[in-house]
Protein backbone atom coordinates (compact mmCIF):
# COMPACT_ATOMS: atom_id res chain seq x y z
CA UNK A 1 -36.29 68.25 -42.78
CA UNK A 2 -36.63 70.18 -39.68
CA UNK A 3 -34.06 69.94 -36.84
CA UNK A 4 -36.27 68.09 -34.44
CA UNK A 5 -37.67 65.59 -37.22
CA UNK A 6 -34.00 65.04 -37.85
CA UNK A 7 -33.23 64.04 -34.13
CA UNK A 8 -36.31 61.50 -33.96
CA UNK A 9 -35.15 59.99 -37.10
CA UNK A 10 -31.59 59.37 -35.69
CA UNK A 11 -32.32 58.51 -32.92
CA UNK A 12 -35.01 55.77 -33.94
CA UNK A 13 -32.35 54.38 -36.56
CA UNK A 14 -29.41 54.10 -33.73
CA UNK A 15 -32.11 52.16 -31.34
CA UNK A 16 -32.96 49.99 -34.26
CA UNK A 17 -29.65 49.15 -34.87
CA UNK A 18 -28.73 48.38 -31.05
CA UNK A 19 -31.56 45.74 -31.47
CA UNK A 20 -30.18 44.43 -34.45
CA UNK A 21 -26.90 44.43 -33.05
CA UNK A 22 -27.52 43.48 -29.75
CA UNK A 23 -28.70 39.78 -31.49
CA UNK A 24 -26.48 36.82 -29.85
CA UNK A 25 -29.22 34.36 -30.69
CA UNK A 26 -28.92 33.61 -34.11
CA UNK A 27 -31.25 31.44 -36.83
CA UNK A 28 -31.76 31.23 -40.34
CA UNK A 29 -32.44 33.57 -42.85
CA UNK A 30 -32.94 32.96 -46.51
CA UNK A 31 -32.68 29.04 -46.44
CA UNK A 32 -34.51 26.05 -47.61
CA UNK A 33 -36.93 23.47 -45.96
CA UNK A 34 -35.31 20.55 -44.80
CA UNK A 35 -37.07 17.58 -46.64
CA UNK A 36 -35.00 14.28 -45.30
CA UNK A 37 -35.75 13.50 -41.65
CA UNK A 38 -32.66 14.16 -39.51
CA UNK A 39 -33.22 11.79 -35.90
CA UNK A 40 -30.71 13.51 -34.22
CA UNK A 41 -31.72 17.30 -34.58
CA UNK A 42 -32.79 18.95 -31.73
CA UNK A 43 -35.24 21.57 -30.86
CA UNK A 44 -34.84 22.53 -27.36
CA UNK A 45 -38.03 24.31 -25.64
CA UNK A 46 -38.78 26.46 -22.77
CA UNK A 47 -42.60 25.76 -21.84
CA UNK A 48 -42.77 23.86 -25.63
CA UNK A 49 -41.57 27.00 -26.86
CA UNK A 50 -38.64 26.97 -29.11
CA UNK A 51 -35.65 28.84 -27.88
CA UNK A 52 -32.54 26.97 -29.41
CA UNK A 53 -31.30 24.18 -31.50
CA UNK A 54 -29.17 20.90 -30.52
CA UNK A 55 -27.66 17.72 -31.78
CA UNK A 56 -28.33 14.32 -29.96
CA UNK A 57 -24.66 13.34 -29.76
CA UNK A 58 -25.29 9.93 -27.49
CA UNK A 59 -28.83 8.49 -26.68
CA UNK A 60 -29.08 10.39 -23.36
CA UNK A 61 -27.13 13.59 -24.45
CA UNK A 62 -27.81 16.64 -26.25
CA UNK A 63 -24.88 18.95 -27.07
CA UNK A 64 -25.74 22.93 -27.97
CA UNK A 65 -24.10 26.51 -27.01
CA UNK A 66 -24.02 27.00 -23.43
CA UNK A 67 -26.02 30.61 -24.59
CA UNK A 68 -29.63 28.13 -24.33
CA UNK A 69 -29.51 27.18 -20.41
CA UNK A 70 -33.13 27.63 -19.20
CA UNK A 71 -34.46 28.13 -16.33
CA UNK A 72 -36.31 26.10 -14.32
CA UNK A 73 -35.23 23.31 -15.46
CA UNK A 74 -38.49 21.76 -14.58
CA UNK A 75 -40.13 24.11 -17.93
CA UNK A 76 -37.75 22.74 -20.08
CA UNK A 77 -37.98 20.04 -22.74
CA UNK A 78 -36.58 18.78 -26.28
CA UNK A 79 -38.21 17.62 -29.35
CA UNK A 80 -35.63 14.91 -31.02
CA UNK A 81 -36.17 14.27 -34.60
CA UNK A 82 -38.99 16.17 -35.95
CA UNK A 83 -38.95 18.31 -39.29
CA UNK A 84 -41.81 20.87 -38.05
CA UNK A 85 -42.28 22.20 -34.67
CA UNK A 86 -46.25 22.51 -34.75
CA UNK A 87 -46.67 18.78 -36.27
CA UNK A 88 -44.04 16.23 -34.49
CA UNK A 89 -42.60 13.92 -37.13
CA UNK A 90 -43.33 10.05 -37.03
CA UNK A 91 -40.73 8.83 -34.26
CA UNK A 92 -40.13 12.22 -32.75
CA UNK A 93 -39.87 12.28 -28.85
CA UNK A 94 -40.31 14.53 -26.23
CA UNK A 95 -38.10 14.22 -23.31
CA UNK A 96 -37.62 16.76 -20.26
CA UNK A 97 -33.92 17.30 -19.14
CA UNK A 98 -32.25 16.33 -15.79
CA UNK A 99 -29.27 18.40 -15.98
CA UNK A 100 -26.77 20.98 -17.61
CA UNK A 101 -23.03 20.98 -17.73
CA UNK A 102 -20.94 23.55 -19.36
CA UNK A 103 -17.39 24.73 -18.92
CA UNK A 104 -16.37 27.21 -16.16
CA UNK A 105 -14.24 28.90 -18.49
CA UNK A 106 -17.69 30.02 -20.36
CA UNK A 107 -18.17 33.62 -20.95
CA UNK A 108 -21.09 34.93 -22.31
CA UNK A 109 -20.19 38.99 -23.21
CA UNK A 110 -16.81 36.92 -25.77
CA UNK A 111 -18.69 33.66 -25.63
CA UNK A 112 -15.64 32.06 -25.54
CA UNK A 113 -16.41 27.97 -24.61
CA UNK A 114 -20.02 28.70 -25.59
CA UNK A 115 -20.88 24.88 -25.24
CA UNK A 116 -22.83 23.05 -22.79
CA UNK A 117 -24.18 19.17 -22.50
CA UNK A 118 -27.90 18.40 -21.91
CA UNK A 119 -28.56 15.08 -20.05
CA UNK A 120 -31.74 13.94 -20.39
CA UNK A 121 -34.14 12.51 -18.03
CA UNK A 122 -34.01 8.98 -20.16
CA UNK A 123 -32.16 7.30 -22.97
CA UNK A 124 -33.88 7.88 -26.44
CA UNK A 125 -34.12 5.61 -29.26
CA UNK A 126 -33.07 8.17 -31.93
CA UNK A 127 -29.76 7.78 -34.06
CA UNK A 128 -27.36 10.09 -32.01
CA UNK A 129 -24.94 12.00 -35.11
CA UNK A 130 -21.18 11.61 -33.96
CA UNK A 131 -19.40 14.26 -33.01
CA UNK A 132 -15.80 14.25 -34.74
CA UNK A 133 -13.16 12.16 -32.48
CA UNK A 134 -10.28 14.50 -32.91
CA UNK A 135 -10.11 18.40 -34.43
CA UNK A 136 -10.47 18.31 -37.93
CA UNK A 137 -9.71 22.49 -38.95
CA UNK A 138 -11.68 23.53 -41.97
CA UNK A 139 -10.33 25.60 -44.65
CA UNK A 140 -11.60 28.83 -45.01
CA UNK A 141 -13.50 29.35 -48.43
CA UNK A 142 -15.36 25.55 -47.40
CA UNK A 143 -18.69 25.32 -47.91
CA UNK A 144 -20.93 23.93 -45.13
CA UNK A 145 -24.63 23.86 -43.93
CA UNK A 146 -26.24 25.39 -40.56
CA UNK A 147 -29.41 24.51 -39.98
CA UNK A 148 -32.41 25.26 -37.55
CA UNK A 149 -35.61 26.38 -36.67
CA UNK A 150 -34.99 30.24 -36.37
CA UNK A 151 -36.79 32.99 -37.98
CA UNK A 152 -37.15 33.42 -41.51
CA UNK A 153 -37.98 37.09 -41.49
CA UNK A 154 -35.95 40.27 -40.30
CA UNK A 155 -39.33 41.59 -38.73
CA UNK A 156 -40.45 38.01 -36.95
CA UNK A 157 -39.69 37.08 -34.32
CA UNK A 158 -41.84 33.39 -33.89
CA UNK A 159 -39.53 30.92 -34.97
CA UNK A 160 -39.89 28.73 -38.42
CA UNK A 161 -42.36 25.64 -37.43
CA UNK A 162 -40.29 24.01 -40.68
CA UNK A 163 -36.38 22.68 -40.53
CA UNK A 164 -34.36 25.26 -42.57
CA UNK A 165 -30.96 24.62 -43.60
CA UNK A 166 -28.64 26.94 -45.53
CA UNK A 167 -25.24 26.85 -47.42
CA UNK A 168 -22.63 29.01 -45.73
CA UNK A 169 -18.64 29.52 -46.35
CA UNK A 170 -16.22 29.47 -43.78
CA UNK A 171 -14.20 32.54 -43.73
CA UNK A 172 -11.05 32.95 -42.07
CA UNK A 173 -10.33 33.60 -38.68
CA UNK A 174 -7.91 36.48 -38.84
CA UNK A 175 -10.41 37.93 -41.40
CA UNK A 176 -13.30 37.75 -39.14
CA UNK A 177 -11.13 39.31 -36.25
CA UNK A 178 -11.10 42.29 -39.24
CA UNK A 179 -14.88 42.25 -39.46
CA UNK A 180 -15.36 42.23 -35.50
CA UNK A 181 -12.55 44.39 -34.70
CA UNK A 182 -11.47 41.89 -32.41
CA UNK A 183 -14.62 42.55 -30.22
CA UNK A 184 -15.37 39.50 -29.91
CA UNK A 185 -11.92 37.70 -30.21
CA UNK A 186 -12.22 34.80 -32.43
CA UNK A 187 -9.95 32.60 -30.97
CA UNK A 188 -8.98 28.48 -32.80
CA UNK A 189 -11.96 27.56 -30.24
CA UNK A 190 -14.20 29.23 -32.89
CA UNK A 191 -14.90 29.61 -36.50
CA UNK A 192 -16.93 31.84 -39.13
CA UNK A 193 -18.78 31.34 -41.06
CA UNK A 194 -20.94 33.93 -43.95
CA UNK A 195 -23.82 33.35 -46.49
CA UNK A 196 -24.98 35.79 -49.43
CA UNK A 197 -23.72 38.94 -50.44
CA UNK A 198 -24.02 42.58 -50.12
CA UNK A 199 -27.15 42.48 -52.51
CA UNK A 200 -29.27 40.07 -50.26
CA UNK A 201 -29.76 39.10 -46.55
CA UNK A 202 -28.80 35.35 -45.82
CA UNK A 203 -28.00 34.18 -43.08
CA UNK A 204 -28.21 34.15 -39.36
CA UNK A 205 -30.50 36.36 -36.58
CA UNK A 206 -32.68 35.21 -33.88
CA UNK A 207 -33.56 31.63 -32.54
CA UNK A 208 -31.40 28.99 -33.17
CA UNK A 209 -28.26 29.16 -30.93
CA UNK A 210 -26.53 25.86 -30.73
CA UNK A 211 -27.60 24.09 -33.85
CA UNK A 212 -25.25 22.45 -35.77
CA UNK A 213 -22.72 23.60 -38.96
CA UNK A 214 -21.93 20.51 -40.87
CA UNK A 215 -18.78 20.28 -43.27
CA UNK A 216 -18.80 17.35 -45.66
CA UNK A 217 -21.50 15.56 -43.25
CA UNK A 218 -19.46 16.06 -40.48
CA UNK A 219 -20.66 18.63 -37.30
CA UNK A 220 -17.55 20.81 -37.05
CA UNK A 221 -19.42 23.46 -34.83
CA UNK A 222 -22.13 25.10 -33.14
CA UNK A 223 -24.06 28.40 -33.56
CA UNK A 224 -22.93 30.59 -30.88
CA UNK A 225 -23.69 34.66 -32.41
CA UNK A 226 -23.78 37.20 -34.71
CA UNK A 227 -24.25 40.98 -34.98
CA UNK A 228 -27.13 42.09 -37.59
CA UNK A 229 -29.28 39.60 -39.51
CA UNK A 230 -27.34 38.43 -42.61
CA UNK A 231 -24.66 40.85 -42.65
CA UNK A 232 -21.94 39.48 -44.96
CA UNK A 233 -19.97 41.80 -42.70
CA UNK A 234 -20.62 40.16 -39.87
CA UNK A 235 -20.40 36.33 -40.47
CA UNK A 236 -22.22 34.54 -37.99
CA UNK A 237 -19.56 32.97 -35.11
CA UNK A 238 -19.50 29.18 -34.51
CA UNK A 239 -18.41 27.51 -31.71
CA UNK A 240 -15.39 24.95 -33.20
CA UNK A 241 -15.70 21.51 -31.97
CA UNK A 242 -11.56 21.99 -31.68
CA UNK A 243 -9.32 19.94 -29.52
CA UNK A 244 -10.16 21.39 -26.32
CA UNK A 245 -13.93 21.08 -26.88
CA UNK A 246 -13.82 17.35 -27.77
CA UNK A 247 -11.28 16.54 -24.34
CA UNK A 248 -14.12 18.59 -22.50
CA UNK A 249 -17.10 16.44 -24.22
CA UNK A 250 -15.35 13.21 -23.92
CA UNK A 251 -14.45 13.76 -20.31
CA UNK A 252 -18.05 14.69 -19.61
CA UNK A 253 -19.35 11.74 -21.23
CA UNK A 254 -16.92 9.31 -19.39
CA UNK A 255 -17.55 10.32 -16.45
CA UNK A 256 -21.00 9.42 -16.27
CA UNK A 257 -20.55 6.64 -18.46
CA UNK A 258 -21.63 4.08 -15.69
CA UNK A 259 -23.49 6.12 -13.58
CA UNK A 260 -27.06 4.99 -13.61
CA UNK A 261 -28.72 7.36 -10.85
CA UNK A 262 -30.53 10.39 -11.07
């Protein structure tokens, strides 16, 4: 190989690997359909486009990664309880969105406090999933499930129109620091999480920031990023529904507890 062909090969691999590693949105790679309807799972839509996922946490309230503001806020909408994305499942609703509200403290280069609370222009009749009442750490080694709507294939970038879910394992904090060379930080506001091995891709790439990672049935977190698609290298890095995050929901939720203007 000549000199030249040499430099257009390197440099074609090193912008193909920015790409890759420039991915904070993150989905699901090598997962399963979801077959049992889940009312609370959100799909939240710019122009009835998917862009993120959600859980519907109260029946006016969606919680997901601070990452999936939109804007206008007029464009925006969110299909509650649906398994597919092209064909709305019986019961599903479509509401638009009055307002966001998501810490200060919310950085989006660390995406430390990547969380943010969707109020939505009505109350819904879906079953809203619980969000855990006080910080319940998980072990790493744990097995869990993330699941979402985000691509299924390294080269695609349309989102699945079918609910995937995948197994992951949680792996520990001070290891992941290791991974990520501390760059991002992960802090006890966040966990990781990793799927497959270094002889397949599962895992996480683009589309489905802020859907939920559920430990025993419980929601312990939210899809904030990763680097790569499915790099066991790289575990994907949830947002931890830890002690701070709860006060901060709670609070949020109080506060407009009684309020009934919009």
């Amino acid at each position: 190989m000549d000199v030249c062909r040499y430099l257009v090969l390197y440099h074609f691999l090193a912008f193909t690997f920015f790409k890759v590693a420039a991915c904070s949105e993150v989905s699901i790679i090598g997962g399963k359909v979801v077959k049992k309807l889940q009312p609370w799972m959100v799909s939240i839509q710019k122009e009835k486009t998917h862009v993120c996922g959600g859980i519907l946490i109260q029946n006016q309230w969606v919680l997901t990664a601070a990452y999936c503001e939109e804007k206008p806020i007029s464009s925006v909408t969110v299909l509650i309880g649906s398994l597919s994305l092209s064909t709305p499942s019986k019961g599903s609703q479509r509401v638009s969105i009055h307002s966001y509200t998501k810490p200060k403290t919310f950085n989006k280069r660390t995406g430390q406090d990547d969380i943010m609370l969707i109020r939505l222009n009505k109350t819904v009749k879906a079953k809203p999933k619980k969000i855990p009442k006080k910080e319940k750490d998980v072990p790493s080694g744990t097995k869990c499930v993330v699941t979402g709507w985000g691509t299924t294939n390294f080269n695609d970038k349309e989102p699945s129109d079918k609910l995937q879910m995948l197994e992951v394992t949680v792996v520990d904090r001070h290891q992941c620091n290791l991974f990520y060379e501390s760059d991002p930080v992960i802090t006890k506001d966040m966990m990781c999480a990793a799927a497959g091995n270094k002889q397949e891709k599962r895992g996480t790439c683009s589309g489905d920031s802020g859907g939920p990672l559920e430990c025993k049935k419980n929601i312990v977190g939210l899809v904030s990023r990763s680097r790569g698609c499915g790099n066991p290298e790289k575990p994907t890095v949830y947002t931890f529904l830890s002690k701070r995050h709860i006060s901060w929901i709670n609070g949020i939720l109080k506060k407009q507890l009684n309020s009934t203007t919009f």
